[in-house]
N, C-alpha and C. Protein backbone atom coordinates (compact mmCIF):
# COMPACT_ATOMS: atom_id res chain seq x y z
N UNK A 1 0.84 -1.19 0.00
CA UNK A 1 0.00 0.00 0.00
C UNK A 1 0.89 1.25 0.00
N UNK A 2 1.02 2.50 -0.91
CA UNK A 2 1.80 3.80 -0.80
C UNK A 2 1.04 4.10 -0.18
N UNK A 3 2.26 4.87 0.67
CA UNK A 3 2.08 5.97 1.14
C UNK A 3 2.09 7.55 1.22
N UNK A 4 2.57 7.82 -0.39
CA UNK A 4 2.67 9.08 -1.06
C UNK A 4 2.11 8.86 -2.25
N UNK A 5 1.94 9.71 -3.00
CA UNK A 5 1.62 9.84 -4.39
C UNK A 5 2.14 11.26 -5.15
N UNK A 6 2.21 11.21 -6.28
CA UNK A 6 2.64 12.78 -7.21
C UNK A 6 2.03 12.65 -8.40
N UNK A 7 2.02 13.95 -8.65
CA UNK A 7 1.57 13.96 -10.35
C UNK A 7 2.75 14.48 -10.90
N UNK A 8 3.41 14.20 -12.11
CA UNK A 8 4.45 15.12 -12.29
C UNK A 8 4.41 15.49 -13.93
N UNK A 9 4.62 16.86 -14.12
CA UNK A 9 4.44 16.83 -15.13
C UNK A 9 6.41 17.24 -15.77
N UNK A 10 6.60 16.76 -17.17
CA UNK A 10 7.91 17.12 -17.31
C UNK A 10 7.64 18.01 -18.74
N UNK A 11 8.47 18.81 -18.81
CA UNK A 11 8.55 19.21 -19.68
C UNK A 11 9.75 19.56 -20.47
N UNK A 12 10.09 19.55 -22.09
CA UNK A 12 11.35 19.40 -22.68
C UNK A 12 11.02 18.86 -23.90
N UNK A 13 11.95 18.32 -24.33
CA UNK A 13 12.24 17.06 -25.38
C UNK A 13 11.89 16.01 -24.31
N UNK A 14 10.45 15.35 -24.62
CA UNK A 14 9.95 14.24 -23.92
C UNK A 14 9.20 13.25 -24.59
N UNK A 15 8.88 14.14 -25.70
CA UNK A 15 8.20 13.16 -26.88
C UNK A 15 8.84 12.43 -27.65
N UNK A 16 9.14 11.17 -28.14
CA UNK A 16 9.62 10.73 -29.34
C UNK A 16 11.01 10.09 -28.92
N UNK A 17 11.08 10.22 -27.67
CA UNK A 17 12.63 9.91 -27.53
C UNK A 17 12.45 8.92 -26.85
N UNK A 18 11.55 8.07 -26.56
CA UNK A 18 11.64 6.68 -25.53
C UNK A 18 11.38 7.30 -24.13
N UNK A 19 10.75 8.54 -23.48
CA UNK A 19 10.40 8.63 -22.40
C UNK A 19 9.60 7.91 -21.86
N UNK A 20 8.44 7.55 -22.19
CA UNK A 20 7.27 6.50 -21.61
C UNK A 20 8.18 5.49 -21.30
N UNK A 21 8.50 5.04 -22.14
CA UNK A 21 9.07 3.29 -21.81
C UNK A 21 10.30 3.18 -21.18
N UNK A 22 11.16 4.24 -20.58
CA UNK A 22 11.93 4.94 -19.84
C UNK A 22 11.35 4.58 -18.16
N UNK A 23 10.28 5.68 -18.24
CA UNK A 23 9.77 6.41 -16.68
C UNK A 23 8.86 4.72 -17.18
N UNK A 24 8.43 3.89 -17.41
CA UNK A 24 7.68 2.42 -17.17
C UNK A 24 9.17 1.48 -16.87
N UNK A 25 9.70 1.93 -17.41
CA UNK A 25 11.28 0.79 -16.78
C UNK A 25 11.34 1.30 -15.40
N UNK A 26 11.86 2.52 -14.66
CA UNK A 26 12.17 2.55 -13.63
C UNK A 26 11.20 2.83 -12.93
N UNK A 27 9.89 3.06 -12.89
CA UNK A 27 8.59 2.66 -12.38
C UNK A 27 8.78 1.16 -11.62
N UNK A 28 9.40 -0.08 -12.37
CA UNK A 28 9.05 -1.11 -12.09
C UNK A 28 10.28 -1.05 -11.36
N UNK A 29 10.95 -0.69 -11.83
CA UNK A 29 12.51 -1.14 -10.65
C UNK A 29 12.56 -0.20 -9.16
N UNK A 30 11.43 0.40 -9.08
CA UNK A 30 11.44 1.08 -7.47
C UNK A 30 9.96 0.37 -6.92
N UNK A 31 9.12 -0.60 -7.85
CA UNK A 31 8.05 -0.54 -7.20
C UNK A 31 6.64 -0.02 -7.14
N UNK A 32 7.16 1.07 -8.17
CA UNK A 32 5.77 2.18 -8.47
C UNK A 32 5.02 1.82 -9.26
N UNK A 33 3.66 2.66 -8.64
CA UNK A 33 2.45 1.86 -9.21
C UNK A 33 1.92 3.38 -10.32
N UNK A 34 1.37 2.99 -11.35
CA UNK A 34 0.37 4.67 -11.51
C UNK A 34 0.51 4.74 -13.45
N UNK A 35 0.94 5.77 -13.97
CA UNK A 35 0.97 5.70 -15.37
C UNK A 35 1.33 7.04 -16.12
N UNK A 36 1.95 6.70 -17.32
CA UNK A 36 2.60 7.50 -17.77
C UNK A 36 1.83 7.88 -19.07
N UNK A 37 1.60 9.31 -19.51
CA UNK A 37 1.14 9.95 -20.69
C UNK A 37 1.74 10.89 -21.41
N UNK A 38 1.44 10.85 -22.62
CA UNK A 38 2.11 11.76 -23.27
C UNK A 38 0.58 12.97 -23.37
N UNK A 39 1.19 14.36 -23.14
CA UNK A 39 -0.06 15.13 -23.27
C UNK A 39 0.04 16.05 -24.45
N UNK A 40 -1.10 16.23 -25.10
CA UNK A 40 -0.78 17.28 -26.34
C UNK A 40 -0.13 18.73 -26.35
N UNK A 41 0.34 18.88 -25.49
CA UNK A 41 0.71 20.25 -25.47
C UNK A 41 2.20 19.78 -24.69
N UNK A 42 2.36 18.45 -25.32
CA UNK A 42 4.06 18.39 -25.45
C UNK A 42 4.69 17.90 -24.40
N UNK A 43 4.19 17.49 -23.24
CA UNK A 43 4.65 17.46 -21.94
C UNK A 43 3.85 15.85 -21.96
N UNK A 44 4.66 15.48 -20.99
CA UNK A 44 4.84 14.24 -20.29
C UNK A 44 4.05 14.00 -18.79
N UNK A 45 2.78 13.05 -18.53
CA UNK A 45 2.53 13.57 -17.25
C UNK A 45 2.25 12.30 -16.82
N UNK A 46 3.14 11.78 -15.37
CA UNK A 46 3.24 10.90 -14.72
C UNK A 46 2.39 11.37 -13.52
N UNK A 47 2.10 9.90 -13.02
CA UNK A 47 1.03 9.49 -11.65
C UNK A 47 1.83 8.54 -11.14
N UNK A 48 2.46 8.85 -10.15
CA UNK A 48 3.25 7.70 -9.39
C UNK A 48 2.32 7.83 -7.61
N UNK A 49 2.35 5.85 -7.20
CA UNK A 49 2.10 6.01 -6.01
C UNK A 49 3.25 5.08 -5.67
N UNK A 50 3.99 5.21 -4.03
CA UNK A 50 4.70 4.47 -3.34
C UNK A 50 4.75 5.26 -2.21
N UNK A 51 6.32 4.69 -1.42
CA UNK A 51 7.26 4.63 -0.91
C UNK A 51 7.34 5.96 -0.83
N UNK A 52 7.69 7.34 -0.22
CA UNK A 52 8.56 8.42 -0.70
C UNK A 52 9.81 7.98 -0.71
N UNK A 53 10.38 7.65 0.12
CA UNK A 53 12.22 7.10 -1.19
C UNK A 53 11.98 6.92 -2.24
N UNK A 54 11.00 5.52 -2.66
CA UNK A 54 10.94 5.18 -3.38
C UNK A 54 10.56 6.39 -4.86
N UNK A 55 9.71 7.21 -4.21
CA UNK A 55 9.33 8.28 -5.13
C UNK A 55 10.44 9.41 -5.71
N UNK A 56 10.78 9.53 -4.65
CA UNK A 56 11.98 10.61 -4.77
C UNK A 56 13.53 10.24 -5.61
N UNK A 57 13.71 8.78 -5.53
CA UNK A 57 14.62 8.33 -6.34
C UNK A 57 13.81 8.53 -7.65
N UNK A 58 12.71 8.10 -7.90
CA UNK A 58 12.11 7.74 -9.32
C UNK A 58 12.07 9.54 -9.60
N UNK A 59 11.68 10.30 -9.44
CA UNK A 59 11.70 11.74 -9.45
C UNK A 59 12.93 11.94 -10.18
N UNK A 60 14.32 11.61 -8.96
CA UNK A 60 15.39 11.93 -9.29
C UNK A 60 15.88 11.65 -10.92
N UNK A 61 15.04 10.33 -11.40
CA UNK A 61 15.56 9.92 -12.47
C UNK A 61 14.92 10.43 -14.12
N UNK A 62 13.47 10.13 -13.12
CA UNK A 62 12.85 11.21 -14.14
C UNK A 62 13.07 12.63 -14.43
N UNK A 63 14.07 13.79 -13.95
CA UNK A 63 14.60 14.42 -14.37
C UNK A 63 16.01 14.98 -15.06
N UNK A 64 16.93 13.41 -15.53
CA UNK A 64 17.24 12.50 -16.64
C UNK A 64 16.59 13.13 -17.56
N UNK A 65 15.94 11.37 -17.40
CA UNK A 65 15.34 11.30 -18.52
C UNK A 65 16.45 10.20 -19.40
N UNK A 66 15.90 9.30 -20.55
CA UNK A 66 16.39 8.41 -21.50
C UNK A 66 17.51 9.88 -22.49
N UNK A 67 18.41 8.95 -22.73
CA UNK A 67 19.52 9.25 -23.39
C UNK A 67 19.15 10.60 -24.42
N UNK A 68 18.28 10.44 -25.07
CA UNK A 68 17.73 11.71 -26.00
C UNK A 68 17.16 12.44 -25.47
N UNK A 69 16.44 12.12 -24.61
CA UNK A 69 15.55 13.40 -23.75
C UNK A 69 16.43 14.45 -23.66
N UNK A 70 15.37 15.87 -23.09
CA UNK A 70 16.55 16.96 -22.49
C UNK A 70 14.80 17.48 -21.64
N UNK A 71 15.05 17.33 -20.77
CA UNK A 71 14.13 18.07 -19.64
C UNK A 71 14.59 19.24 -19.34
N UNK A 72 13.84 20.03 -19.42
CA UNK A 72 13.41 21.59 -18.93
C UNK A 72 12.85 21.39 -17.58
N UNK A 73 11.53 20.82 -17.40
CA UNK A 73 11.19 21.65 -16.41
C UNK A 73 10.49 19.89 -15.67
N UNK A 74 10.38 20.10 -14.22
CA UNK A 74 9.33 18.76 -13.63
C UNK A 74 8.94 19.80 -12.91
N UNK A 75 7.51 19.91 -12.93
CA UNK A 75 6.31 20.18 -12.25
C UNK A 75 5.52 19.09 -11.07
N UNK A 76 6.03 18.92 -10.12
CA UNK A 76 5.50 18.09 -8.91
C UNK A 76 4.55 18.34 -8.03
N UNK A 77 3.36 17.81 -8.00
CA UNK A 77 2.17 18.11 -7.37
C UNK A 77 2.11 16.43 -5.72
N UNK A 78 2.59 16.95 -5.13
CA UNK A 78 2.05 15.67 -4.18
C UNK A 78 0.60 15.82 -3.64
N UNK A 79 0.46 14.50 -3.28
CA UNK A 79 -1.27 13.84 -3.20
C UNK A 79 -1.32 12.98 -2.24
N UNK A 80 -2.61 12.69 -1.79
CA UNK A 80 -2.96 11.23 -1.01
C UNK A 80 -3.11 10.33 -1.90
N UNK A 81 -2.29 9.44 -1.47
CA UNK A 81 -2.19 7.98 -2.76
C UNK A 81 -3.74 7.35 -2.19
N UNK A 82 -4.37 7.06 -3.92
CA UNK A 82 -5.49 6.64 -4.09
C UNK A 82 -5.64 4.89 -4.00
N UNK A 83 -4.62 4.39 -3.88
CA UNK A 83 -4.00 3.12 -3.86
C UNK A 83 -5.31 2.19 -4.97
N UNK A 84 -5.18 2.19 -6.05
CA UNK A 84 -6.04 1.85 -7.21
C UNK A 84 -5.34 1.32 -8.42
N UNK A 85 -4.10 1.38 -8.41
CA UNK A 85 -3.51 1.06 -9.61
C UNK A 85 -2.82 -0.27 -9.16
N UNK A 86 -2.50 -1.02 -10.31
CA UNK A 86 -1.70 -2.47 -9.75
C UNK A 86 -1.25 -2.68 -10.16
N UNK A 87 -0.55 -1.68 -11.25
CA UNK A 87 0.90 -1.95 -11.84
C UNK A 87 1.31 -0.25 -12.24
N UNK A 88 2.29 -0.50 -13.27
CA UNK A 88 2.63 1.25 -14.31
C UNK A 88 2.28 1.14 -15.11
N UNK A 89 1.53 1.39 -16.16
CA UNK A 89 0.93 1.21 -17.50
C UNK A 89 1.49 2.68 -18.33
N UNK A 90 1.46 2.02 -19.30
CA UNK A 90 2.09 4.02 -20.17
C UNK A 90 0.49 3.51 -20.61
N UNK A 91 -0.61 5.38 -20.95
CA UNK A 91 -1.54 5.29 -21.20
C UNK A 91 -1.48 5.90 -22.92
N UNK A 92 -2.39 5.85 -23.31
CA UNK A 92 -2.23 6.53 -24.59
C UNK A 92 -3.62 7.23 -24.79
């Protein structure tokens, strides 16, 4: 069961470069539950629930980003985890 949750939005070069399947790789390697979108106005917007370590490492990485990326900006909204999701799914 998390005990934190975030919304995060990133913004940059996030499209087209393997971000989804990026932030769904290390989603699974900390544990995190929630899902990843690409939004039309160019930006990237993740729903992670866990751990806060666990969150805050995945944070850390998601502002990376996969080899082509170039992030500008993460926009972090924390939340009460809705505990509803049961895996990471990238959404489309």
């Amino acid at each position: 069961m998390a005990d934190k949750a975030c919304e995060i939005k990133i913004e940059g070069r996030v499209q087209g470069v393997g971000f989804r399947f990026f932030t769904q790789d290390k989603a699974r390697e900390y544990g995190i539950k929630g899902y990843v979108k690409n939004l039309y106005d160019g930006t990237v917007e993740v729903l992670a629930e866990g751990s806060e370590d666990k969150l805050n490492g995945f944070i850390n990485d998601l502002k990376s980003g996969p080899s082509m990326a170039h992030v500008q900006n993460t926009n972090i909204r924390w939340l009460e985890p809705e505990n509803r999701y049961e895996s990471f799914t990238i959404e489309y």
